[in-house]
C-alpha atoms as a PDB file:
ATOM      1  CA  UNK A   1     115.144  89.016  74.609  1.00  0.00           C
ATOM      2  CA  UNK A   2     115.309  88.419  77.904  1.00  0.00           C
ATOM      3  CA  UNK A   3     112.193  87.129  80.334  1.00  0.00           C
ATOM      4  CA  UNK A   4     112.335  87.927  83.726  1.00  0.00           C
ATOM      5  CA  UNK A   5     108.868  88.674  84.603  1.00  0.00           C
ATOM      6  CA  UNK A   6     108.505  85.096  86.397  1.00  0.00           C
ATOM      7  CA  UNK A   7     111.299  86.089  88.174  1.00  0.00           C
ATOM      8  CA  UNK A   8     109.660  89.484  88.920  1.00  0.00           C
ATOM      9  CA  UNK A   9     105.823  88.136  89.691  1.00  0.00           C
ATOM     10  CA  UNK A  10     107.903  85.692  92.391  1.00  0.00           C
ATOM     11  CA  UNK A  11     109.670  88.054  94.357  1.00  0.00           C
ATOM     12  CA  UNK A  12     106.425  90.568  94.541  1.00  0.00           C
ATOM     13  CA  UNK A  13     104.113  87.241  95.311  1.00  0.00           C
ATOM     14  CA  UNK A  14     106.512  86.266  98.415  1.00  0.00           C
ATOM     15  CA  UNK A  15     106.194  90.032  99.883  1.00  0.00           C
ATOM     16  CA  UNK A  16     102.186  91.332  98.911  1.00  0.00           C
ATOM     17  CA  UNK A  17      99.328  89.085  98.635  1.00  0.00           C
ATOM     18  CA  UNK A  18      97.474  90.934  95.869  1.00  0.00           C
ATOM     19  CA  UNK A  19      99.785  91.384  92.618  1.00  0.00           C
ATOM     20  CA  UNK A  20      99.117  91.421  89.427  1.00  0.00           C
ATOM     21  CA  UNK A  21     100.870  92.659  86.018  1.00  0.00           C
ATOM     22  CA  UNK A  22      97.635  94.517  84.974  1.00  0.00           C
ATOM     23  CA  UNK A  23      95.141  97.393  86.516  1.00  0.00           C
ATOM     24  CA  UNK A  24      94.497  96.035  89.978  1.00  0.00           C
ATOM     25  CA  UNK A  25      91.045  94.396  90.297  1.00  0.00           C
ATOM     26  CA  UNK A  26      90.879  93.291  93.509  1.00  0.00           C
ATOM     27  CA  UNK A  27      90.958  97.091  95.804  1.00  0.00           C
ATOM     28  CA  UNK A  28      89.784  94.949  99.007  1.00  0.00           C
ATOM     29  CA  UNK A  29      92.974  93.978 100.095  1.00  0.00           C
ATOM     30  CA  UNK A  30      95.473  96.359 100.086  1.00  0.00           C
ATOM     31  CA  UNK A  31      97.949  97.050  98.935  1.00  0.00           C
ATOM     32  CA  UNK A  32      97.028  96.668  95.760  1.00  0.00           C
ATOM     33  CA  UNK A  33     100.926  96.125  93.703  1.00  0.00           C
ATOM     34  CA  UNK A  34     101.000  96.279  89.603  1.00  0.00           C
ATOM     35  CA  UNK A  35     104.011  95.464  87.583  1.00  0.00           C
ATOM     36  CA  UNK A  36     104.922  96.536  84.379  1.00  0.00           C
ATOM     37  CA  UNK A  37     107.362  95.631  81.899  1.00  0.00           C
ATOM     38  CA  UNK A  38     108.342  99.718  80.641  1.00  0.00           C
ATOM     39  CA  UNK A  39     111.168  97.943  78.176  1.00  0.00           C
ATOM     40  CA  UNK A  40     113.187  94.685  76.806  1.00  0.00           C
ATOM     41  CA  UNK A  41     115.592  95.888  74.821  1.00  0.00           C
ATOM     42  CA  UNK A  42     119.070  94.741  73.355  1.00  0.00           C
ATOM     43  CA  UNK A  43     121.968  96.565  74.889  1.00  0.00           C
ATOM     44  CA  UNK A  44     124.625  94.325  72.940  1.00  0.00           C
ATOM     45  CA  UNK A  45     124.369  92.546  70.112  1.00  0.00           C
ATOM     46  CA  UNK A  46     127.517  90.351  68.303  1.00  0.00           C
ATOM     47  CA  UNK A  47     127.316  88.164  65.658  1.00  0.00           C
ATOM     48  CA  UNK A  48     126.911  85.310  68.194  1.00  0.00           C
ATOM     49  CA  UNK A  49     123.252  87.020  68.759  1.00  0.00           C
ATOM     50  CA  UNK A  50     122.140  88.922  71.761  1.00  0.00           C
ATOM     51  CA  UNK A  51     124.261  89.267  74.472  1.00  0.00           C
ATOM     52  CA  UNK A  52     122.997  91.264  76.707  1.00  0.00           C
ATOM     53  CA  UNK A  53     119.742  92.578  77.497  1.00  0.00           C
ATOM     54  CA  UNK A  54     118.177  95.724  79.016  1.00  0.00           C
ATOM     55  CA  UNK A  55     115.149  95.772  81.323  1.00  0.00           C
ATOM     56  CA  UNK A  56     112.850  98.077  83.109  1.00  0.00           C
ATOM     57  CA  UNK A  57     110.128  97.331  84.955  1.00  0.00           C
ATOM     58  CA  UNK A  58     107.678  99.996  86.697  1.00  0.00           C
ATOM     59  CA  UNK A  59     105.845  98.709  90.099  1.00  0.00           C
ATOM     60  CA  UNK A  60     102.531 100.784  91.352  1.00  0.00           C
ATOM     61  CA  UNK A  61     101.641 100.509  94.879  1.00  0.00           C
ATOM     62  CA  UNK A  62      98.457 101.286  96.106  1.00  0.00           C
ATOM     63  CA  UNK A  63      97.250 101.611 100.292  1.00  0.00           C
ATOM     64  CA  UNK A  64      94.419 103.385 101.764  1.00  0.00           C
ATOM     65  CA  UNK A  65      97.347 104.364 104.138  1.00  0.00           C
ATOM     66  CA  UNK A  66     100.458 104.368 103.504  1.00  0.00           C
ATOM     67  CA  UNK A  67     102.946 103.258 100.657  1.00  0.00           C
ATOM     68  CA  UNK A  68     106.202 103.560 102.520  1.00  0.00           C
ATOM     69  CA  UNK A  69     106.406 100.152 104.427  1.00  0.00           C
ATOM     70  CA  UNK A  70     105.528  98.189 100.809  1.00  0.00           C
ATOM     71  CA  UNK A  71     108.025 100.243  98.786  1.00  0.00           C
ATOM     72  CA  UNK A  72     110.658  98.501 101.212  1.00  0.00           C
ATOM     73  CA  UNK A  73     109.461  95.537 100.503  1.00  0.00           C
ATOM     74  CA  UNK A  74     109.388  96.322  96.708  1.00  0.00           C
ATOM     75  CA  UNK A  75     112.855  97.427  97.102  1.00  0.00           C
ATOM     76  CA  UNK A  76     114.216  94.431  99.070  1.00  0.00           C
ATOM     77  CA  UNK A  77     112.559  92.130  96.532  1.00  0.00           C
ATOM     78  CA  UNK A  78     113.767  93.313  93.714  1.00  0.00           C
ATOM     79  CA  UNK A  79     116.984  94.364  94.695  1.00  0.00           C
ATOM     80  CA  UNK A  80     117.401  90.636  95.383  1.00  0.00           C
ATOM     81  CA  UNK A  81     117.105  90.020  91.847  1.00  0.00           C
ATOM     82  CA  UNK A  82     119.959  92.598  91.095  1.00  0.00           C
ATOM     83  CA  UNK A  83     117.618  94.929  89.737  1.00  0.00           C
ATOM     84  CA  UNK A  84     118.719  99.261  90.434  1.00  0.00           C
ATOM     85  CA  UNK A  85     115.592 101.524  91.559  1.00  0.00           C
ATOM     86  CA  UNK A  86     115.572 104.611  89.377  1.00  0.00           C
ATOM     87  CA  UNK A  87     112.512 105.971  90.947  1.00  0.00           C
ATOM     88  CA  UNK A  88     110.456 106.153  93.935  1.00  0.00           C
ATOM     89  CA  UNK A  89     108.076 108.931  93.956  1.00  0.00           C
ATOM     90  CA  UNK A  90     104.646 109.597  95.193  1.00  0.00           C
ATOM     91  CA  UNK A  91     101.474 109.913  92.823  1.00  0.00           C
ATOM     92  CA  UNK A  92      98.172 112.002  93.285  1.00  0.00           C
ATOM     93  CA  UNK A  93      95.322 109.220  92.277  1.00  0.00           C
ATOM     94  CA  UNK A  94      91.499 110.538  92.254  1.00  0.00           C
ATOM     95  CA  UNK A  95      90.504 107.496  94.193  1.00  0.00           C
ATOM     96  CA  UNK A  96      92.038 109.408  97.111  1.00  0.00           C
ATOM     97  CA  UNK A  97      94.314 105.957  97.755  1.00  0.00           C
ATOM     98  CA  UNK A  98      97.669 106.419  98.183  1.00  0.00           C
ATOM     99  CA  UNK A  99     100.219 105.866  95.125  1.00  0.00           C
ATOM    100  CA  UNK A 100     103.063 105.044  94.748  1.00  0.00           C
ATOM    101  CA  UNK A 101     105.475 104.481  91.304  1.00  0.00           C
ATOM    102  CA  UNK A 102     108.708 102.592  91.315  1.00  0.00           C
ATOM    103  CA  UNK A 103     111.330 101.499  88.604  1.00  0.00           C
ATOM    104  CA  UNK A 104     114.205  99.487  88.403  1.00  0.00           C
ATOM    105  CA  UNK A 105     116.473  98.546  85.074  1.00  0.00           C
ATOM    106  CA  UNK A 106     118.928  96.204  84.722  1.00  0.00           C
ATOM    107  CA  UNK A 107     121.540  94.805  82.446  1.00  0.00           C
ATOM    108  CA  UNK A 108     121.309  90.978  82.373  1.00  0.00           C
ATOM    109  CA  UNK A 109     123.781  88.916  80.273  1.00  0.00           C
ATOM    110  CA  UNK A 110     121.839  86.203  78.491  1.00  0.00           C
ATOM    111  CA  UNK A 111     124.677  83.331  78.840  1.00  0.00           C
ATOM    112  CA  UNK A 112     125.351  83.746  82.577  1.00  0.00           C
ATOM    113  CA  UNK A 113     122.721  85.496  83.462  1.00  0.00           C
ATOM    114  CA  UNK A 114     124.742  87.860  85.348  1.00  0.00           C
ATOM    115  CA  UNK A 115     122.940  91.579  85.988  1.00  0.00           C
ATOM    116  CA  UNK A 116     124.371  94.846  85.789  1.00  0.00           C
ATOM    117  CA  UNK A 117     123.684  98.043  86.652  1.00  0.00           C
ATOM    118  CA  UNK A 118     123.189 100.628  83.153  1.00  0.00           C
ATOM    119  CA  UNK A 119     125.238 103.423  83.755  1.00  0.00           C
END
């Protein structure tokens, strides 16, 4: 198994100021940005072990606004990290915020930590 979600609290932490891997608590400053880990799975196994592991992670974004400008930043911070978004779409939310839902998966090799793209 493969932990990235360090890697994946950093890069939201150095573009939002309110992030957190759990329902959003704090809806003063916005926007409000949630990550999830969706899935940690092995992709290929030998007898060596694991080696190679599948992620996805989902990222909410919520602004009494607008989403677009921090789904950008999502996207350029976890791009960075090799990760592929699979999804960018809009949300209806009864708190009359706006939401937004993104998700990026990756392949990472757990020797060189090289990240691929699941086709």
């Amino acid at each position: 198994m493969k932990n990235v979600k360090d890697q994946i609290y950093s890069a939201l932490v150095g573009a939002f100021g309110n992030v957190t891997d759990q329902y959003p608590k704090d809806w003063a400053e916005l926007p409000a940005v949630q990550y999830t880990e969706e899935d940690n799975k092995v992709y290929e196994h030998t007898a060596q072990g694991e080696e190679k592991s599948y992620v996805r992670y989902r990222v909410d974004i919520w602004h009494n606004r607008s989403t677009s400008e921090s789904a950008l930043k999502v996207d350029k911070a976890l791009a960075a990290l090799g990760l592929v978004r699979t999804l960018c779409q809009d949300t209806p939310d009864p708190s009359g915020l706006k939401h937004k839902v993104m998700r990026y998966e990756a392949i990472i090799d757990m020797g060189s930590e090289e990240v691929f793209w699941p086709n």
